[in-house]
Protein backbone atom coordinates (compact mmCIF):
# COMPACT_ATOMS: atom_id res chain seq x y z
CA UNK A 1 117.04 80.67 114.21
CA UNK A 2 113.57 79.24 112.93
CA UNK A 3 110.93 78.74 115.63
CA UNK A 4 111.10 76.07 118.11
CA UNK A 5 110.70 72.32 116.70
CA UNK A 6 107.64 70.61 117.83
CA UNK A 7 108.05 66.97 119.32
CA UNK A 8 104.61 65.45 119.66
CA UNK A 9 105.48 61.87 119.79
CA UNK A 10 108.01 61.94 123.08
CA UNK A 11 106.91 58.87 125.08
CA UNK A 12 106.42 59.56 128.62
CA UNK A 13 108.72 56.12 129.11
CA UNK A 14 111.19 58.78 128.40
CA UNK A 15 110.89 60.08 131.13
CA UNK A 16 114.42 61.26 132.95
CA UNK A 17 115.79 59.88 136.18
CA UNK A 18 115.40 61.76 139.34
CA UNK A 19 119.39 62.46 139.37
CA UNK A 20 119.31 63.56 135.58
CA UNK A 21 116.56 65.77 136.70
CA UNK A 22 118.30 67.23 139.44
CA UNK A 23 121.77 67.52 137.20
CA UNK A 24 119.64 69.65 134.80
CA UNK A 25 117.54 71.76 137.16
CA UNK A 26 120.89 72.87 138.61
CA UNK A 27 122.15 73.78 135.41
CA UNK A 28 119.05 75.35 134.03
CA UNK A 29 119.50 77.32 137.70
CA UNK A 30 122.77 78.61 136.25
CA UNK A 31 122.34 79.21 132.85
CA UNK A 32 119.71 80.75 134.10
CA UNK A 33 121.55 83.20 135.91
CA UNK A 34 124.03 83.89 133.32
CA UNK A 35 121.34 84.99 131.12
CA UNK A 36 119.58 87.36 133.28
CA UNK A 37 122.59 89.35 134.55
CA UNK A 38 123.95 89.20 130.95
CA UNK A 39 127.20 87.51 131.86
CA UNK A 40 127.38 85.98 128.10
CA UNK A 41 128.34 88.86 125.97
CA UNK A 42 127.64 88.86 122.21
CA UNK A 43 130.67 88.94 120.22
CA UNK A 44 131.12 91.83 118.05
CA UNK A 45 131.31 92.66 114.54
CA UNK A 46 135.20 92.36 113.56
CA UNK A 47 135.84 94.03 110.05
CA UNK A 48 132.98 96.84 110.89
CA UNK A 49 134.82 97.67 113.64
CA UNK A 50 134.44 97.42 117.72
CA UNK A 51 131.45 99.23 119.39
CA UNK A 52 127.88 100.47 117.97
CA UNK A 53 127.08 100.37 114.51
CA UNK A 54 124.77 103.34 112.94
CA UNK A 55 123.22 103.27 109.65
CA UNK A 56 121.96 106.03 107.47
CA UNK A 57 118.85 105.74 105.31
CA UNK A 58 119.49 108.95 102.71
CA UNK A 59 116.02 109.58 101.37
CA UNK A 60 117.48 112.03 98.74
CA UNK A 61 119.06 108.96 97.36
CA UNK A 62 116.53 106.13 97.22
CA UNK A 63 114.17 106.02 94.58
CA UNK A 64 112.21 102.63 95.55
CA UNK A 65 114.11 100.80 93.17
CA UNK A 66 111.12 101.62 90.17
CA UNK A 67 112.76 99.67 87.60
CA UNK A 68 112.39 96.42 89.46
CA UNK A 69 109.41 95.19 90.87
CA UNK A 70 110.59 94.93 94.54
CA UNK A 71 113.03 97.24 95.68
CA UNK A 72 116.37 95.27 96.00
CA UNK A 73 116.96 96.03 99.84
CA UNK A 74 113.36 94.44 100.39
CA UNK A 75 114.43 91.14 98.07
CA UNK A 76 117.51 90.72 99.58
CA UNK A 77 116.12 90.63 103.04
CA UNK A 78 113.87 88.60 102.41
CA UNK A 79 116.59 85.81 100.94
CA UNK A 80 118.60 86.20 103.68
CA UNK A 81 115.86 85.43 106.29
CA UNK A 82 113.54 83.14 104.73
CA UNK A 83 115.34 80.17 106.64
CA UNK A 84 114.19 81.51 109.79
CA UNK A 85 110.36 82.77 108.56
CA UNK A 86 107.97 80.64 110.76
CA UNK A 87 106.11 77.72 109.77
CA UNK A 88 102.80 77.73 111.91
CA UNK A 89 101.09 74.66 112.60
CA UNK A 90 97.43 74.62 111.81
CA UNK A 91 94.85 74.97 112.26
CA UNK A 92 95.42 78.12 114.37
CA UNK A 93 93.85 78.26 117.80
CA UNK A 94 92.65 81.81 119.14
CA UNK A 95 93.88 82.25 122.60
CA UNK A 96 93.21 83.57 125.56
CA UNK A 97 92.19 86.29 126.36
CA UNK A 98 91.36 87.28 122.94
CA UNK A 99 89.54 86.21 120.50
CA UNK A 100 91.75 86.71 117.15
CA UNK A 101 94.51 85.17 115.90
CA UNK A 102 97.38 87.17 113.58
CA UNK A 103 97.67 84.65 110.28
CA UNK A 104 100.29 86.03 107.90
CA UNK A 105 100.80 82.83 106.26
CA UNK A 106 99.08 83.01 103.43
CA UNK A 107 100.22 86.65 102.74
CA UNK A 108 103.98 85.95 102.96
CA UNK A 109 104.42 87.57 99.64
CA UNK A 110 103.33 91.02 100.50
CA UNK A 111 106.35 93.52 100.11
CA UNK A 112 104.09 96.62 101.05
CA UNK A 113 104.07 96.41 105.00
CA UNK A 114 106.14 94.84 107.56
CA UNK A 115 105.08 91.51 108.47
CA UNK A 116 106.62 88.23 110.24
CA UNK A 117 107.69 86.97 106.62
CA UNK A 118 108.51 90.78 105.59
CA UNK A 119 111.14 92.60 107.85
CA UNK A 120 111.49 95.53 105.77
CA UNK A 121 109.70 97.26 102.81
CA UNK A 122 109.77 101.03 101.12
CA UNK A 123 106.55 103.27 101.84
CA UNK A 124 105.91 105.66 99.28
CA UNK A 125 104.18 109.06 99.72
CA UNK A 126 103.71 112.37 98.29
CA UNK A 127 104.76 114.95 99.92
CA UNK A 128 103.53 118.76 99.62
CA UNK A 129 106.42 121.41 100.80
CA UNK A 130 107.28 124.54 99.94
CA UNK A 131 104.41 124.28 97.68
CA UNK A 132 105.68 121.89 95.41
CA UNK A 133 104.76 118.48 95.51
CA UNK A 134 107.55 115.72 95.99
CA UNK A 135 107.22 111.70 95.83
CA UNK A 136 109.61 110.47 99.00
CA UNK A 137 110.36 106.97 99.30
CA UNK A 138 111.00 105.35 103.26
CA UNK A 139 112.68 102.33 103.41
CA UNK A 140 111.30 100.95 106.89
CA UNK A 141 112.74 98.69 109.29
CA UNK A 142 113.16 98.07 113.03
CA UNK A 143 115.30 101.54 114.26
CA UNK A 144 117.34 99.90 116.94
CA UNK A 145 116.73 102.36 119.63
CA UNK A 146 119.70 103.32 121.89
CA UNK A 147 117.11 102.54 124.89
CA UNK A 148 114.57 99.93 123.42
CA UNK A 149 111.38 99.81 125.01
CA UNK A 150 110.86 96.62 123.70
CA UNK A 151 113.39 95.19 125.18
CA UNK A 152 113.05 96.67 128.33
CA UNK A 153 109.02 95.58 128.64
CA UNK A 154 109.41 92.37 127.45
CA UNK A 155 107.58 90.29 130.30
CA UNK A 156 109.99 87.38 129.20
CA UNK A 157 113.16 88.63 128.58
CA UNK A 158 113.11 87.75 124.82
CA UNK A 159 114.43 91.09 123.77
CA UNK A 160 118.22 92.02 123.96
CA UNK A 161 120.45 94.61 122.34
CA UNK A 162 124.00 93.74 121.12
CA UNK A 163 127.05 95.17 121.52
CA UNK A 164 126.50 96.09 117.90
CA UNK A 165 123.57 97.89 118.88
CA UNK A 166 121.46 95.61 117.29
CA UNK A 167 117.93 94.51 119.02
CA UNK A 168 116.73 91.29 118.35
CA UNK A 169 114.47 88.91 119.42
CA UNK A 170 114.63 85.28 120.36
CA UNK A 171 112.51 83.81 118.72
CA UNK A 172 112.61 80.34 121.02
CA UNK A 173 111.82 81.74 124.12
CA UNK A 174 109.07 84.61 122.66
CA UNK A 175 105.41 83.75 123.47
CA UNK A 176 103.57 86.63 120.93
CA UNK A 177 102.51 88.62 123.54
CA UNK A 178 103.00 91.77 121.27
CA UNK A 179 103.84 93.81 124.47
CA UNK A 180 107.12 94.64 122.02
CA UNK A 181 104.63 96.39 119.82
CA UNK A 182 102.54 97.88 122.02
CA UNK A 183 105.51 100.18 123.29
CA UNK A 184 107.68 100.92 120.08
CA UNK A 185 106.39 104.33 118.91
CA UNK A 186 106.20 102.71 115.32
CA UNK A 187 104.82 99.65 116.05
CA UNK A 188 107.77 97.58 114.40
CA UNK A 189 107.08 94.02 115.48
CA UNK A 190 104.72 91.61 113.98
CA UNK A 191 103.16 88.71 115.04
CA UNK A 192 102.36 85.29 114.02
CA UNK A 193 100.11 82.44 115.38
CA UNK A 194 100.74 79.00 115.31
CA UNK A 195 104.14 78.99 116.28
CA UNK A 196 106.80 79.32 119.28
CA UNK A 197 106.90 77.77 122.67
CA UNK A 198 103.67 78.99 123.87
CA UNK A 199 102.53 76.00 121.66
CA UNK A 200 103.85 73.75 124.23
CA UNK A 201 104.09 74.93 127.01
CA UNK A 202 100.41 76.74 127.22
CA UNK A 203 98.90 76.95 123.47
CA UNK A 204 94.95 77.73 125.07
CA UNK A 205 96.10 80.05 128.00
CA UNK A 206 98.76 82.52 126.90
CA UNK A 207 100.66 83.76 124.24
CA UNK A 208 99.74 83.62 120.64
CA UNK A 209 102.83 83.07 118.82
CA UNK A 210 106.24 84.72 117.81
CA UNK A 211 106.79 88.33 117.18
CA UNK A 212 109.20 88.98 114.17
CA UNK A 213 111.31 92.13 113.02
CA UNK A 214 114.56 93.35 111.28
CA UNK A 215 117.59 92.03 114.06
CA UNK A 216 120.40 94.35 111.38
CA UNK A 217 121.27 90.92 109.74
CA UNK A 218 123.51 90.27 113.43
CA UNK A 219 124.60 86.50 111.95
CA UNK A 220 126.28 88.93 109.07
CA UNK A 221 127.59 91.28 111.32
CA UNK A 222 129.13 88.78 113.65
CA UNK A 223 131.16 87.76 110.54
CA UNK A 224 132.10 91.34 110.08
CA UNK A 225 129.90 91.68 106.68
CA UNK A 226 127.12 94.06 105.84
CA UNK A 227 123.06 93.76 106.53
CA UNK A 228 121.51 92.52 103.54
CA UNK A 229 119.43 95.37 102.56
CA UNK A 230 122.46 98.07 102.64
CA UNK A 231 124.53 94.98 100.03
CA UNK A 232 121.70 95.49 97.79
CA UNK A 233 120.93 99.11 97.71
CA UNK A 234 121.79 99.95 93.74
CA UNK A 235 121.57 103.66 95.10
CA UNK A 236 123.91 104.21 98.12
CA UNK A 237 121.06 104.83 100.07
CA UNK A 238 121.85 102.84 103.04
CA UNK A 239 125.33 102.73 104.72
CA UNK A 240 126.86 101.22 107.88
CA UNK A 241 129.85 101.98 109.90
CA UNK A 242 130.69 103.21 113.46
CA UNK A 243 127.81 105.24 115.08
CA UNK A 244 129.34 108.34 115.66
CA UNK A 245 130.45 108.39 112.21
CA UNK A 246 127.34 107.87 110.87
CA UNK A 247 125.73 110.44 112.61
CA UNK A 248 128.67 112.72 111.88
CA UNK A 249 127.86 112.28 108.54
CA UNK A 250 124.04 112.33 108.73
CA UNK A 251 124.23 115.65 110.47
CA UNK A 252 126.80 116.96 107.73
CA UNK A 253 124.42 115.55 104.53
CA UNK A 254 121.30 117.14 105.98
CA UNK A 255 123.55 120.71 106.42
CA UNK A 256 124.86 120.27 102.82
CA UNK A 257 121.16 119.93 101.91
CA UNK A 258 119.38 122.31 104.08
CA UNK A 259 117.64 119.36 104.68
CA UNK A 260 116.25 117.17 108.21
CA UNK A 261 117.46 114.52 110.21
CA UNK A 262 115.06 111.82 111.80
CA UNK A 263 116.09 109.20 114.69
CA UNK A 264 118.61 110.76 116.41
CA UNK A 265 116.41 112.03 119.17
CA UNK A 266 113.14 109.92 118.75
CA UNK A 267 112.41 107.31 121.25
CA UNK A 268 115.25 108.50 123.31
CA UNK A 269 117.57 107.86 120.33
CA UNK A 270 118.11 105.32 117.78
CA UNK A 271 121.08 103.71 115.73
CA UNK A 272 119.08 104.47 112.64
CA UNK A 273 119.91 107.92 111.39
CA UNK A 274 117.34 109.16 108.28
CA UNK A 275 118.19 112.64 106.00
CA UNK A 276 115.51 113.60 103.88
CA UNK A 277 115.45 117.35 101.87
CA UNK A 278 111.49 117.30 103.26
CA UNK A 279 110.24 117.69 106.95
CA UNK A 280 109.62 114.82 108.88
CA UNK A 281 106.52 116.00 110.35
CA UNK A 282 105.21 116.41 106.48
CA UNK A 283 106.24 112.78 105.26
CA UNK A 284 104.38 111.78 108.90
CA UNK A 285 101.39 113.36 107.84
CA UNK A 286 101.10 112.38 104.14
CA UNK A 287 101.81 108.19 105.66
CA UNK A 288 98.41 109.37 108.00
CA UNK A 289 96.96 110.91 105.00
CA UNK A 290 97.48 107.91 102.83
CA UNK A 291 96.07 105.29 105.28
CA UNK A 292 93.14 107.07 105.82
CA UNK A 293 92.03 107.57 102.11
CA UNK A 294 93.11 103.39 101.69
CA UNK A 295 91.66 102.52 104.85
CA UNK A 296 94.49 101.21 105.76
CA UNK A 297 94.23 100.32 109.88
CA UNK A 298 96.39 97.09 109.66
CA UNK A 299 99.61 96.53 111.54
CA UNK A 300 103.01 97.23 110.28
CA UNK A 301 103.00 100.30 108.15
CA UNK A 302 104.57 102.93 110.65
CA UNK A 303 104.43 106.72 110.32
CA UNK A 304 107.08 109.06 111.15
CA UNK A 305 106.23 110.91 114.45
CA UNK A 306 108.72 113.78 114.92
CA UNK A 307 110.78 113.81 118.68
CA UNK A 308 108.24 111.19 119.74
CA UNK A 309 109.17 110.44 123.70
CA UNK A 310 110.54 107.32 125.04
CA UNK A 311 107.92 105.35 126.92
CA UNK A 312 110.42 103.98 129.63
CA UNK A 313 110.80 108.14 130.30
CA UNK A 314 106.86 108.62 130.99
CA UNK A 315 105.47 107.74 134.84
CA UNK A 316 103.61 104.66 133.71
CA UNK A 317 106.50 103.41 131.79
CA UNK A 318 108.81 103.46 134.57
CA UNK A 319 106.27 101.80 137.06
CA UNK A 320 105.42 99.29 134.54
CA UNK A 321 109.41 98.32 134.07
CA UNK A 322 109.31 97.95 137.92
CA UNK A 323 106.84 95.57 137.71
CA UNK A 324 107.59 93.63 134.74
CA UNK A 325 111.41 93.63 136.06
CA UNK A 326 111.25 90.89 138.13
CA UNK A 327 108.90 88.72 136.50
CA UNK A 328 110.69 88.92 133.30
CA UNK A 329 113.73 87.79 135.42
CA UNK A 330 111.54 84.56 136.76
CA UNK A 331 109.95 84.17 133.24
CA UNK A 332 113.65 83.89 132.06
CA UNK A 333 114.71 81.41 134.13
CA UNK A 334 111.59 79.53 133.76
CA UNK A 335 112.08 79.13 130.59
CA UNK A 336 115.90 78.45 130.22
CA UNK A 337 115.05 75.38 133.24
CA UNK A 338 112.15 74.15 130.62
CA UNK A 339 114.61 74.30 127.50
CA UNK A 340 117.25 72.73 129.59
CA UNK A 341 115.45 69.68 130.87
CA UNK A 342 114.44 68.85 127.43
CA UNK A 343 117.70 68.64 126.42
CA UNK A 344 117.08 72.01 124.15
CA UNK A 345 120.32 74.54 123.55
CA UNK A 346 119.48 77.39 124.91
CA UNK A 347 120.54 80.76 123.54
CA UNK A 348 122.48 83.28 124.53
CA UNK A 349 122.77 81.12 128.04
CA UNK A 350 125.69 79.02 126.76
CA UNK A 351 128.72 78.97 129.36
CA UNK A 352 131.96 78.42 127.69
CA UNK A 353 134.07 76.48 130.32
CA UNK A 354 137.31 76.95 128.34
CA UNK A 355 136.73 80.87 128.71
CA UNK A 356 135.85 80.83 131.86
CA UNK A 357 138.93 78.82 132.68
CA UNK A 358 141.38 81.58 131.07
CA UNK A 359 139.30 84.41 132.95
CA UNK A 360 139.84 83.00 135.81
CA UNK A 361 143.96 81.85 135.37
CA UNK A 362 144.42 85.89 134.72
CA UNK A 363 142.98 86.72 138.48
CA UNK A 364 139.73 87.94 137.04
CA UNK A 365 136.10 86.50 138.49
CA UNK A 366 132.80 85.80 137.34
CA UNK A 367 129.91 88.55 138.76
């Protein structure tokens, strides 16, 4: 899933035919369709088991990994993803209407934030309770909200949730817009210039690149294995299995504890269930704390706000999901029709004709 190939030297004597063209259009018209009403469902993990995955993050546990000099679940995310870290091409343009562009290039070994070459990474705070001062260490990573706004105010339909409960984000249809990022309470995505289809399709009038985050390692979920990061953990302090379960078992580690849970109410709820023996509101706090005295104001190190509300629940962010609805919708097909007449695949719009040929020889229909 690396960003979109460029192809700068098609001749126009390439051009297609008028009937090719037409052959194409119609089938970019129903792929189209297929991937708006969401007609092509993801398969789901086998070996984890059918229906939402949960994970737990057990701050009690995790210690940062301080005998290695980047914590293991950060490494082996990294390895696993580095195939599909983007490769801008420069030099960067600044777009329209701003006048910036996000670079992370040159900073793609930086384990101490999330970035678009760094989907996960431990913060480390100090934490005063009970009058005793505690170090806490947060592994931090996309939260997979039950309800992603992300997903829901993406003006281009590049945001979709698996069966899994996984969110992701396509990374050949995405054009930066960092409206993603705008609306997730922590600010998970990340952005990068120089790359996606923006480039080609409008690289001085919209855009500005491909946002990047943690998609739960789906490719190893589809094959029934774990996310990298909980494979590594030396500690135990990340686990996966079937939601309920997990937050079963979140719910029954924070009792044992006298301790707090964190994500099963914020943003509406989340598939990422956190047990710490500190308040969440303190770790939020020292994270605030911290960037202040480092004058830290850069992207991608998110705090902890305690039962912070779901922006799709607020007035504006139910008008603004009315409005975006049906332009996302056109954007979609737009896009898939532009993919399809260059010949592109286009994902998660594939129609499987041998399916749809055993659907319909047991009496069901396509809606």
């Amino acid at each position: 899933m690396g960003g979109m190939k460029m192809d700068n030297n098609r001749n126009r004597s390439d051009a297609i035919s008028r009937r090719t063209f037409f052959k194409r259009t119609t089938a970019a018209g129903l792929l189209s369709a297929l991937a708006v009403t969401g007609l092509n469902k993801p398969v789901q993990a086998s070996e984890l088991g059918a229906g939402e995955l949960g994970t737990l993050i057990d701050l009690t546990k995790c210690d940062g990994c301080k005998n290695y000099a980047t914590p293991l679940c950060v490494e082996a995310c990294g390895k696993h993803n580095q195939e599909r870290f983007p490769e801008p091409q420069k030099p960067l343009k600044k777009y329209w209407p701003q006048d910036k562009v996000e670079d992370w290039s040159n900073k793609r070994d930086l384990k101490s934030r999330l970035t678009p070459y760094n989907w996960t990474f431990v913060d480390h705070v100090k934490v005063q309770y009970n009058g005793v001062e505690q170090e806490v260490y947060v592994p931090r990573r996309c939260m997979h909200c039950d309800h992603p706004t992300c997903s829901k105010l993406c003006p281009f339909s590049a945001i979709t949730k698996d069966q899994t409960g996984a969110v992701s984000i396509d990374d050949e249809i995405c054009f930066g817009g960092a409206k993603c990022r705008d609306v997730c309470p922590w600010g998970i995505p990340q952005r990068q210039a120089g790359v996606g289809i923006y480039m080609e399709v409008a690289p001085d009038l919209a855009g500005g690149g491909v946002m990047y985050k943690c998609d739960m390692c789906l490719d190893l979920l589809l094959e029934g294995k774990k996310p990298a990061c909980v494979s590594a953990c030396p500690k135990n302090a990340i686990s996966i299995g079937k939601k309920d379960e997990i937050k079963t078992l979140a719910y029954k580690k924070a009792e044992d504890i006298n301790g707090f849970i964190y994500g099963d109410k914020e943003n509406g709820g989340t598939s990422t269930y956190y047990v710490s023996a500190v308040p969440f509101a303190a770790i939020d706090a020292a994270i605030k704390e911290d960037k202040v005295s480092k004058k830290d104001t850069a992207p991608g190190r998110p705090g902890m706000p305690v039962n912070v509300e779901n922006y799709l629940s607020t007035g504006k962010g139910m008008f603004l999901s009315t409005v975006i609805a049906p332009f996302a919708g056109a954007a979609a097909a737009g896009i898939t029709a532009y993919l399809t007449l260059k010949g592109d695949k286009v994902k998660g719009a594939q129609i499987d004709l041998k399916d749809q040929r055993e659907e319909k020889s047991d009496g069901t229909e396509n809606k």
